[in-house]
Protein backbone atom coordinates (compact mmCIF):
# COMPACT_ATOMS: atom_id res chain seq x y z
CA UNK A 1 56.75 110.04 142.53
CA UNK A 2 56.66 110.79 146.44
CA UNK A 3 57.17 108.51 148.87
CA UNK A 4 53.79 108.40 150.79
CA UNK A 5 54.89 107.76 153.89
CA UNK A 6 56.97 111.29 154.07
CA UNK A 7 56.00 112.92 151.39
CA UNK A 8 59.40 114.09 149.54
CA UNK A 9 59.18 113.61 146.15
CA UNK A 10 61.59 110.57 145.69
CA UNK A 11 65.14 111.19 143.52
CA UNK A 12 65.74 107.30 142.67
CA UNK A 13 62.70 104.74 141.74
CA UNK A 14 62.61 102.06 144.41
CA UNK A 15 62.90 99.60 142.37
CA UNK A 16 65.81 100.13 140.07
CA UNK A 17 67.49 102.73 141.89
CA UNK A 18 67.26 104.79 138.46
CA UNK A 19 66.48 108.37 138.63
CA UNK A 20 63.62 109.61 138.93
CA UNK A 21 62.90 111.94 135.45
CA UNK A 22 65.65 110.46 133.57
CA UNK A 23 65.17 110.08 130.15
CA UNK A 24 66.29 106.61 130.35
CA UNK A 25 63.98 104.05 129.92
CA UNK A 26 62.40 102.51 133.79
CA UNK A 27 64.48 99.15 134.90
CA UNK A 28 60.91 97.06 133.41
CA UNK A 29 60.96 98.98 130.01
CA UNK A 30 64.65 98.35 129.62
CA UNK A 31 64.23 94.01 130.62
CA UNK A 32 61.44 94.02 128.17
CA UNK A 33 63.85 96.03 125.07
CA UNK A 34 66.41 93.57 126.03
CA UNK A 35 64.05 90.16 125.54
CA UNK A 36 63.12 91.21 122.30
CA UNK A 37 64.65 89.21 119.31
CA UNK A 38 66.89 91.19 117.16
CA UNK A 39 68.99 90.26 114.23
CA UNK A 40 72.76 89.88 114.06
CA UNK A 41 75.01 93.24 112.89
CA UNK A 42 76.87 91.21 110.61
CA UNK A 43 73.51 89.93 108.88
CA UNK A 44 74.57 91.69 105.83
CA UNK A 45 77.63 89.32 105.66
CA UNK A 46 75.48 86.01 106.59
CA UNK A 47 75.18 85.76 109.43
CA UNK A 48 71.42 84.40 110.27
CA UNK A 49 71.43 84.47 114.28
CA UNK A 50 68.34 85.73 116.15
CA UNK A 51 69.36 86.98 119.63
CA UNK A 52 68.19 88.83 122.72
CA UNK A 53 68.65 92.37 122.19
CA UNK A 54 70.59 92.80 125.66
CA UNK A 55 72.76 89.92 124.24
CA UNK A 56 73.76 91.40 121.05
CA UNK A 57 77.16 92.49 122.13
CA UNK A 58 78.51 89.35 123.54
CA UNK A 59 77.35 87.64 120.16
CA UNK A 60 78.42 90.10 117.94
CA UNK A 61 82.13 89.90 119.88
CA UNK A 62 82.02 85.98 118.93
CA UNK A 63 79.57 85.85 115.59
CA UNK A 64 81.96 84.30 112.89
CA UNK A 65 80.78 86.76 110.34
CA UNK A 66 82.28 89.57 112.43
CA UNK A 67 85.72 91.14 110.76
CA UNK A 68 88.99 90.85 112.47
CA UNK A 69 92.31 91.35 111.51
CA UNK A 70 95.42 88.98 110.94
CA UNK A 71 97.53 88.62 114.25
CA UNK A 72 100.76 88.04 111.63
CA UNK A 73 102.97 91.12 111.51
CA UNK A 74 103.38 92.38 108.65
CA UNK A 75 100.10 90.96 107.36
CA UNK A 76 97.17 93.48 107.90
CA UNK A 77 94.21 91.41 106.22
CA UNK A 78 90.79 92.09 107.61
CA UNK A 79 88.50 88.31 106.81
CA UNK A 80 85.80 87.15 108.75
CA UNK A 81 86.18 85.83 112.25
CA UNK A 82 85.57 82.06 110.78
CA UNK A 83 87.52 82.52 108.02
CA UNK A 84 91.03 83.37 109.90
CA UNK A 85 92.32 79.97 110.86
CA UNK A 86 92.11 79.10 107.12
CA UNK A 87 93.94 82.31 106.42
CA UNK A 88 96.40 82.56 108.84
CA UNK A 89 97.24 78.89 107.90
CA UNK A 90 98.22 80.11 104.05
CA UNK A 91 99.36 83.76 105.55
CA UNK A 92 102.01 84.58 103.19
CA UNK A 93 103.00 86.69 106.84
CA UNK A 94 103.01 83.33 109.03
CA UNK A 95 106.16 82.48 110.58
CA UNK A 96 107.77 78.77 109.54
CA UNK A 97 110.69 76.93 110.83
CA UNK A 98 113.55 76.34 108.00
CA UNK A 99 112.73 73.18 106.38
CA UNK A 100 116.33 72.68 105.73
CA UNK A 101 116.96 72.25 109.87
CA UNK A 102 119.02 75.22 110.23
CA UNK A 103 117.22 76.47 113.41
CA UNK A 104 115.92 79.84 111.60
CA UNK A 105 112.26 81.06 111.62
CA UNK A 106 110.78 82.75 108.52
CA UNK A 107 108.04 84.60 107.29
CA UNK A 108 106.41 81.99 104.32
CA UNK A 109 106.88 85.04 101.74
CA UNK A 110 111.12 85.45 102.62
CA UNK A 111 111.84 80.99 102.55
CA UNK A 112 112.56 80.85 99.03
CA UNK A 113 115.02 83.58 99.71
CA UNK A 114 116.11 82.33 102.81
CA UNK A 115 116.78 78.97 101.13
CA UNK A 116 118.80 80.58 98.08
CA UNK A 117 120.75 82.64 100.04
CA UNK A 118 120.79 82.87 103.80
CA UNK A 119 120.45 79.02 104.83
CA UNK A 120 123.19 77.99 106.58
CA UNK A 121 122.03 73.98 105.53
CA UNK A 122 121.86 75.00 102.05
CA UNK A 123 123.72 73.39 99.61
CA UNK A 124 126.26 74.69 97.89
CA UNK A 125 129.15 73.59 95.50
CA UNK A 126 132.97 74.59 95.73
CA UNK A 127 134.13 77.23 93.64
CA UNK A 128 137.70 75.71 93.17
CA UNK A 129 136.60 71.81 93.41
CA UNK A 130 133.36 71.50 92.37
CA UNK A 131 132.34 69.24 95.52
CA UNK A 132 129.27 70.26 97.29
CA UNK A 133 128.59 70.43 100.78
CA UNK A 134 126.18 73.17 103.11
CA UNK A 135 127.00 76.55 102.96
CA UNK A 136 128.25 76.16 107.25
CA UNK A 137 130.68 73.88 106.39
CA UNK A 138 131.85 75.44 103.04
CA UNK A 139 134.23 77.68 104.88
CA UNK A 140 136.31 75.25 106.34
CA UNK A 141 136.56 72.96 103.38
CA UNK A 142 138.13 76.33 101.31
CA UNK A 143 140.49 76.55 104.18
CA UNK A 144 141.44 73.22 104.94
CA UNK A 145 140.16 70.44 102.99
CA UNK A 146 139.56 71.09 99.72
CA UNK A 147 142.31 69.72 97.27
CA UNK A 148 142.38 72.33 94.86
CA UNK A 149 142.92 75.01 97.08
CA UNK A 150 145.98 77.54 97.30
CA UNK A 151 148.96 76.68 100.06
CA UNK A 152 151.74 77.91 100.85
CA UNK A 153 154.71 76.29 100.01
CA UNK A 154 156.71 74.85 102.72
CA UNK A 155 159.90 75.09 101.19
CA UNK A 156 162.45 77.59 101.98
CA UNK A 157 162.97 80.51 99.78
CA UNK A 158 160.07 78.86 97.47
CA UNK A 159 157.75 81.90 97.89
């Protein structure tokens, strides 16, 4: 192209401001590529949208049949985009508050443990009287309140 009223040959189109010889299709070429219909990426996987060609990207960062990944450490799954409420809702990886009230948070897979073993609301049952009580008060019922356990004798010289 030159510009007629000068007679350079003209670097950008006047339209577009594209340049001139590039191998990139004109600004009207490209708007009419873009209108065009085009199935989803993830039609493969079910997904049965028609959209725009120059809209493809924003759908395809949205389309429910699109893959993502858990967000629960430790988890690592890849499901579809509409499947990963459902999933991270029964994530073995999801994080739970002790049903037992003792203030910890969990991973789902480590509560039975937690619960066995590490609770502090737990119940558990005196070695020496057989009365049960939570493991955070266990401690001072051994010490101080339970009747079977060891004292010393007050008496002088006892031992």
């Amino acid at each position: 192209l030159v510009n007629p009223h000068t007679g350079v040959a003209l670097q950008e189109c006047p339209t577009c401001r594209g340049a001139i010889g590039s191998t990139a299709p004109s600004y009207v070429v490209r708007k009419i590529i873009d209108a065009l219909p085009v199935s989803c990426a993830h039609k493969a996987r079910g997904c049965e949208e028609k959209v725009k060609r120059g809209d493809l990207e924003t759908h395809a960062a949205t389309c429910g049949f699109g893959e993502v990944t858990c967000t629960h450490a430790g988890c690592g799954a890849t499901v579809l985009r509409r499947d990963l409420e459902a999933h991270a809702a029964s994530c073995e990886w999801r994080v739970v508050p002790c049903p037992e009230g003792c203030g910890e948070d969990v991973t789902w897979r480590d509560l039975e443990g937690h619960l066995a073993t590490e609770c502090r609301k737990r119940e558990v049952e005196c070695e020496k009287c057989g009365t049960k009580r939570t493991a955070e008060e266990s401690e001072e019922h051994r010490k101080r309140h339970c009747p079977d356990r060891e004292v010393e004798c007050e008496v002088a010289g006892c031992g």
